[in-house]
Protein backbone atom coordinates (compact mmCIF):
# COMPACT_ATOMS: atom_id res chain seq x y z
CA UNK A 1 -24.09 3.46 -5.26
CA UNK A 2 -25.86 3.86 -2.01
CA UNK A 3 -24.43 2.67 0.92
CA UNK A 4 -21.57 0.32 -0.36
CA UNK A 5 -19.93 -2.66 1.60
CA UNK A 6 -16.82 -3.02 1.76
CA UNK A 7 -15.49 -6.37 1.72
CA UNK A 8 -12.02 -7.70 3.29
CA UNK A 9 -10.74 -11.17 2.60
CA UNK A 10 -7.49 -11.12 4.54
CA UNK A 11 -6.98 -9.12 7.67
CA UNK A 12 -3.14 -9.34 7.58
CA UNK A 13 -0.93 -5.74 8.28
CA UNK A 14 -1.88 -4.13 5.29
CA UNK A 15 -5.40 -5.50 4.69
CA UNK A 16 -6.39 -4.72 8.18
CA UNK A 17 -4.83 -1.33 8.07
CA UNK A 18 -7.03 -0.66 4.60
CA UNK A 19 -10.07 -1.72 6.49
CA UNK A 20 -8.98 0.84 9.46
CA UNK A 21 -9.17 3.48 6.65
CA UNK A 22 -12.67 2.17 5.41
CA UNK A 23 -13.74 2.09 9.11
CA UNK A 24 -12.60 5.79 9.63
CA UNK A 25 -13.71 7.18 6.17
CA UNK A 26 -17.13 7.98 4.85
CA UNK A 27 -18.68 4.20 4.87
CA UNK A 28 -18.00 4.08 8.67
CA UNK A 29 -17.30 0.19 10.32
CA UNK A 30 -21.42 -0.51 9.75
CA UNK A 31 -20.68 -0.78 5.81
CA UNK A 32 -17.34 -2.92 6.39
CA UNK A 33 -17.12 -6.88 6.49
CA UNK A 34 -14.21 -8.59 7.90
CA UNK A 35 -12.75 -12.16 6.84
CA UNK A 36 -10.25 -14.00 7.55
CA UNK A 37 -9.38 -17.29 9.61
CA UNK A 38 -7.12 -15.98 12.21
CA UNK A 39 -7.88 -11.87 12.91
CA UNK A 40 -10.96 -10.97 11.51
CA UNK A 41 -13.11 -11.11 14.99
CA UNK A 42 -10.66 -9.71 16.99
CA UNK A 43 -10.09 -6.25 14.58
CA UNK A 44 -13.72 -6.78 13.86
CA UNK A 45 -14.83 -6.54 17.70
CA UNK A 46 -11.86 -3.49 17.99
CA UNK A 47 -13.56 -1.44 14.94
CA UNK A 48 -16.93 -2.22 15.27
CA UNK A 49 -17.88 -3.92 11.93
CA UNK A 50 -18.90 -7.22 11.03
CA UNK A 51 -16.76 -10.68 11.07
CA UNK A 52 -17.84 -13.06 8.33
CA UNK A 53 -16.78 -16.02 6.34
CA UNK A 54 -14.78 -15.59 2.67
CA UNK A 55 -18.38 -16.65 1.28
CA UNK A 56 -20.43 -14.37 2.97
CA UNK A 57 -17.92 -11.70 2.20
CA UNK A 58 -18.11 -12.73 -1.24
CA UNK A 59 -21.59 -12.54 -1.47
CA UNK A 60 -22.48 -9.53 0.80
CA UNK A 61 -19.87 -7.22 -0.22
CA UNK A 62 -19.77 -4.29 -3.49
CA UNK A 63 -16.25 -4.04 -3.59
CA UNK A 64 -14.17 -7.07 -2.23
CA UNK A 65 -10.38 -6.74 -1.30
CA UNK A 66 -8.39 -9.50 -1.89
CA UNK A 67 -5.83 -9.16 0.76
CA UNK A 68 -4.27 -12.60 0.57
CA UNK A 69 -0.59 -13.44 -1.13
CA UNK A 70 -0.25 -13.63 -4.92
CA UNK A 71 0.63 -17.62 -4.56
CA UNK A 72 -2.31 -18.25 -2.42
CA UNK A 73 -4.29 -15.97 -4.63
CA UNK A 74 -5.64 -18.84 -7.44
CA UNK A 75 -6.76 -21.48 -4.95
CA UNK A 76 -8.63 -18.65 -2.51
CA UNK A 77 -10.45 -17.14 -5.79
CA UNK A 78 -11.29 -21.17 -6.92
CA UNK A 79 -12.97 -21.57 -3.86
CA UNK A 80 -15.42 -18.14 -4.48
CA UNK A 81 -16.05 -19.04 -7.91
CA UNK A 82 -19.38 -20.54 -7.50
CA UNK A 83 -20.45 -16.94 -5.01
CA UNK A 84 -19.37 -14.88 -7.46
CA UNK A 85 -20.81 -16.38 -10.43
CA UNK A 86 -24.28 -16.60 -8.26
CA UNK A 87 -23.89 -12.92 -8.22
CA UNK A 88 -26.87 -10.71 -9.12
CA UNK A 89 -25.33 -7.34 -8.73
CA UNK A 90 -21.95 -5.59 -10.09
CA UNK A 91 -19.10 -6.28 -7.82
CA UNK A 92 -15.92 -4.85 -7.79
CA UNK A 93 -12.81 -6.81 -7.07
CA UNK A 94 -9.75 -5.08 -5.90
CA UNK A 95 -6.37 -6.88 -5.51
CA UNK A 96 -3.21 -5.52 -3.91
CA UNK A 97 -1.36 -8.95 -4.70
CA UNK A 98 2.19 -8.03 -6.04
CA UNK A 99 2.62 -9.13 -9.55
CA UNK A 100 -1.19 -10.28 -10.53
CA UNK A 101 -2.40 -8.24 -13.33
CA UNK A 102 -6.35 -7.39 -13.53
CA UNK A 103 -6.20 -10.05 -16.77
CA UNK A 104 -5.11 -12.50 -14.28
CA UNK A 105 -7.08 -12.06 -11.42
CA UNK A 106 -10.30 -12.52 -13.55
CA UNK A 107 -9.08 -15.77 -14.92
CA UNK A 108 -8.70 -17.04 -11.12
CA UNK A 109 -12.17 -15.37 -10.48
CA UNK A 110 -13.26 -17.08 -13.55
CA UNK A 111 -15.78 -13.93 -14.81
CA UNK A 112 -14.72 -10.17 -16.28
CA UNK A 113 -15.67 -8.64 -13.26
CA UNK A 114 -14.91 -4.44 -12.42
CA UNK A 115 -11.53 -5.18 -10.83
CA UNK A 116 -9.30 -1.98 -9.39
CA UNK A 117 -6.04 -2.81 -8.63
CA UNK A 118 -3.95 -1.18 -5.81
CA UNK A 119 -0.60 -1.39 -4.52
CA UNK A 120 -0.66 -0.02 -1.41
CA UNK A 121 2.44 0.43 1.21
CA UNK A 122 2.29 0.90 4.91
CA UNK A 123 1.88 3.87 5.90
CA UNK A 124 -1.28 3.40 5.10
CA UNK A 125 -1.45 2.33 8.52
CA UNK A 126 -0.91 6.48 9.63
CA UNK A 127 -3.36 7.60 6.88
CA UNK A 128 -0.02 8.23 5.16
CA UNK A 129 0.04 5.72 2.78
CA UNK A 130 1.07 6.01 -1.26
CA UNK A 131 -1.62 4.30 -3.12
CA UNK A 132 -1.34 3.61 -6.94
CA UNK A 133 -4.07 2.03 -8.60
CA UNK A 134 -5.57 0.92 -11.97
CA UNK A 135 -9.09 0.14 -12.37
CA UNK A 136 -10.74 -1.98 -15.53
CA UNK A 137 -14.84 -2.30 -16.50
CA UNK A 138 -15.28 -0.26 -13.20
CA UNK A 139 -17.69 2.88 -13.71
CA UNK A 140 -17.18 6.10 -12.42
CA UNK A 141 -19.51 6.21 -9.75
CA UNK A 142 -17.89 2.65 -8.14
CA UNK A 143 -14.21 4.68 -8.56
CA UNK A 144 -15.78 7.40 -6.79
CA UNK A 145 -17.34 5.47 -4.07
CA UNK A 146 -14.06 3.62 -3.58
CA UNK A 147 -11.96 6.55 -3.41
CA UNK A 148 -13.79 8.29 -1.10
CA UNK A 149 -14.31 5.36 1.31
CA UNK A 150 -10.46 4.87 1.07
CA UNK A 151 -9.19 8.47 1.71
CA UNK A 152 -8.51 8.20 5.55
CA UNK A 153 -5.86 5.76 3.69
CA UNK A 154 -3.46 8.33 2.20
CA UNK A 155 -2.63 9.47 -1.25
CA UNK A 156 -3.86 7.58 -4.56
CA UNK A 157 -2.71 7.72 -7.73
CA UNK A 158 -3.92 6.77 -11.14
CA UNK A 159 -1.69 4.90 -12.99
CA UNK A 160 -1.73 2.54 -16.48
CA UNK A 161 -1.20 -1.18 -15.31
CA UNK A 162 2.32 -1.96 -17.06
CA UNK A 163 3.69 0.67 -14.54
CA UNK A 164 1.89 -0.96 -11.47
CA UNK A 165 5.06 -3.22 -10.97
CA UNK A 166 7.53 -0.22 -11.06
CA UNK A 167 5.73 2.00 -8.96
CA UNK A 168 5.14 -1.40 -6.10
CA UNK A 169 8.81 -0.99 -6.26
CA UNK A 170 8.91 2.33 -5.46
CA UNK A 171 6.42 2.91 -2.64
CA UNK A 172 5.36 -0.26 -2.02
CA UNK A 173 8.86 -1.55 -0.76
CA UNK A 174 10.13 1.37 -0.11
CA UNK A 175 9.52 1.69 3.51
CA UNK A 176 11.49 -0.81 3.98
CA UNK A 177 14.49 1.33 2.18
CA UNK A 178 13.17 3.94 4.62
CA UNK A 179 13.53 2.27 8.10
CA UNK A 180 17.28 1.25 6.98
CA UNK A 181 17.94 4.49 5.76
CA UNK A 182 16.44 6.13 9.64
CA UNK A 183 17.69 3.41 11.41
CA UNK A 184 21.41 3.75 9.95
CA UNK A 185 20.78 7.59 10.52
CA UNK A 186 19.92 7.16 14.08
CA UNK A 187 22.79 5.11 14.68
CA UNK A 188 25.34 7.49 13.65
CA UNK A 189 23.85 9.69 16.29
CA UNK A 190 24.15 7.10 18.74
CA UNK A 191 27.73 6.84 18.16
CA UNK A 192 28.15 10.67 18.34
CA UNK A 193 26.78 10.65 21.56
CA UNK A 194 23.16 11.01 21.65
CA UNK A 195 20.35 9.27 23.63
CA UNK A 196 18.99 6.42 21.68
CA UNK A 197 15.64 7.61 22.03
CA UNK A 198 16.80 11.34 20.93
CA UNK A 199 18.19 9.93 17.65
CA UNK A 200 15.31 7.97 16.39
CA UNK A 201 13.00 10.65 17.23
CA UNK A 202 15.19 13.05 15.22
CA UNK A 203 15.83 10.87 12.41
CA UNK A 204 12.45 9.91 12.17
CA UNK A 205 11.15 13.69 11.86
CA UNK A 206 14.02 14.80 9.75
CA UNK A 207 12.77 12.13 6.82
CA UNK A 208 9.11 12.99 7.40
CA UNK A 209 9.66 16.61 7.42
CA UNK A 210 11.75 16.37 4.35
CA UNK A 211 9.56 14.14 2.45
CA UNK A 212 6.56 16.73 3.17
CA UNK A 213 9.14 19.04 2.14
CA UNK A 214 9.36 17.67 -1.41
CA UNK A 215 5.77 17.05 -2.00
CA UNK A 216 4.60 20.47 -0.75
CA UNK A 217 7.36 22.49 -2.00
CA UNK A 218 7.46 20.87 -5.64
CA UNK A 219 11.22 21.42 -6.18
CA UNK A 220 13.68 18.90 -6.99
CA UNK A 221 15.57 16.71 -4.12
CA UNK A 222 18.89 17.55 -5.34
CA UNK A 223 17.70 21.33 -5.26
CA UNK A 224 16.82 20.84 -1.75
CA UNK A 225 20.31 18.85 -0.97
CA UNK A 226 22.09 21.75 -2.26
CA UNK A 227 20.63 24.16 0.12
CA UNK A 228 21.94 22.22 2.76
CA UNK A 229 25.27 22.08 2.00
CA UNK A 230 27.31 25.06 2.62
CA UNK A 231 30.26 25.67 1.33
CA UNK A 232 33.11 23.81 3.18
CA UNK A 233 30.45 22.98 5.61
CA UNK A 234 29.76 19.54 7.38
CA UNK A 235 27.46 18.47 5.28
CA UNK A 236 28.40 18.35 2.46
CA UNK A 237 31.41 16.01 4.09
CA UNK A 238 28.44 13.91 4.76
CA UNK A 239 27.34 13.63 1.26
CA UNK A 240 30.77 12.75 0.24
CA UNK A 241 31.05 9.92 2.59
CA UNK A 242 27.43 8.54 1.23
CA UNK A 243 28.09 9.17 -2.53
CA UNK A 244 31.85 7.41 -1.81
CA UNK A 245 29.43 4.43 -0.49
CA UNK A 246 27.69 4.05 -3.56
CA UNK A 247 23.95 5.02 -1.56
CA UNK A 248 22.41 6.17 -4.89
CA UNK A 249 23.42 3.13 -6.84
CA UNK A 250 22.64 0.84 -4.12
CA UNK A 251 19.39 2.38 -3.46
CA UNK A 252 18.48 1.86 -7.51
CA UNK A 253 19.76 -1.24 -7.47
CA UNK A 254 17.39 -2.20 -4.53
CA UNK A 255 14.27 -0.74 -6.43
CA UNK A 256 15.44 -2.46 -9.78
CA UNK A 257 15.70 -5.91 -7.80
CA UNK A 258 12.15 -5.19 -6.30
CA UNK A 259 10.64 -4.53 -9.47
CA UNK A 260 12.21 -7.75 -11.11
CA UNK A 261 10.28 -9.90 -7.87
CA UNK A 262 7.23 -8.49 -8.85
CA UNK A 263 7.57 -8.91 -12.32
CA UNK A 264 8.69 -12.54 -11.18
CA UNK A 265 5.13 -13.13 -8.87
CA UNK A 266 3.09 -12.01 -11.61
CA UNK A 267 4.21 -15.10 -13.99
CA UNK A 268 3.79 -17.81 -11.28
């Protein structure tokens, strides 16, 4: 496809920080349309692309992201039904709504249009983000296109729909799990002593050097924990303290409850 547009329906913290990556990627902010009631002119006058109504973005746009919650999904989609039906060409829809399967967002779109869906997370928003994504009817050209307009974004990965809900609960809230973990990390340097300031900074890079760490080195997290902790050393004290605390159950039990949700949104 030459030249694509990239639409955005929603320009809330993650929709506007996908349309950042579209803006910086290949497609560049003259192939990106923004829409929505409350943000899109401001981000739109910051990046340089275009400000438009849900209809023209339905209308204008090859692949359309639905950036808007999963309960105010059905009545947004209602209201596009007649511009996408007046279609001529193939467009692409692609949801990140928590919970809405491809099956269903066709039903609210009322047609078996292409649809990839994503669940993104925010790091996105640092071209860091973990992406996973299924994609249904859509050729391999439009997957293409979309991946390569999207990889300022971060990392995407392919993976079968029934799985989308597990892996949301993963990535998707797990920077949430994240900034508890570094601000609880940061605090116990705080009440050693250090600069508030200093321990953020150093909690911060300690998870995203370790995280690089994993993904770069290939070996397993408790492989890497072990070479940590020395024998008789402090921190292995450390890891006695957290595993007295329950963390690992807690944190499973977290990612268990998040998957539930989404499993939850997607029957509404």
């Amino acid at each position: 496809m030459e030249h694509p547009i990239f639409g955005f329906i929603g320009c809330g913290n993650m929709g506007g920080a996908l349309a950042r990556a579209a803006c910086a990627g290949p497609a560049g902010p003259g192939q990106v349309l923004l829409a929505d009631h409350s943000k899109a002119q401001a981000l739109a006058q910051e990046l340089g692309c275009t400000a438009c109504t849900n209809e023209e973005a339905a209308r204008q746009s090859d692949f359309l992201f639905l950036g808007v919650k999963p309960q105010m999904m059905r009545d947004m989609l209602a209201q596009l039904r007649p511009v996408l039906a007046q279609r001529a060409g193939q467009l692409v829809l692609v949801s990140m709504a928590a919970g809405l399967t491809v099956a269903t967002i066709r039903e609210m779109a009322g047609g078996d249009y292409p649809v990839i869906r994503i669940m993104p997370n925010t790091p996105v928003q640092v071209g860091e983000g973990m992406v996973q994504y299924t994609a249904q009817d859509v050729s391999d050209a439009q997957l293409r296109d979309f991946l390569q307009a999207m990889e300022k974004a971060g990392r995407f990965d392919l993976l079968a729909e029934h799985l989308i809900d597990a892996g949301s609960a993963v990535s998707g809230c797990g920077p949430a799990y994240v900034c508890l973990f570094a601000e609880a990390l940061a605090d116990g340097g705080v009440a050693c002593g250090l600069p508030r300031d200093k321990a953020l900074e150093y909690a911060a890079q300690t998870l995203a050097g370790t995280a690089r760490l994993i993904l770069e080195s290939g070996k397993h997290p408790g492989q890497l924990k072990d070479a940590v902790c020395s024998p008789g050393g402090s921190t292995i004290q450390g890891v006695r303290e957290l595993e007295a605390g329950g963390l690992r159950s807690t944190v499973m039990e977290a990612v268990l409850a998040a998957f539930e949700k989404n499993r939850e949104l997607g029957k509404q």
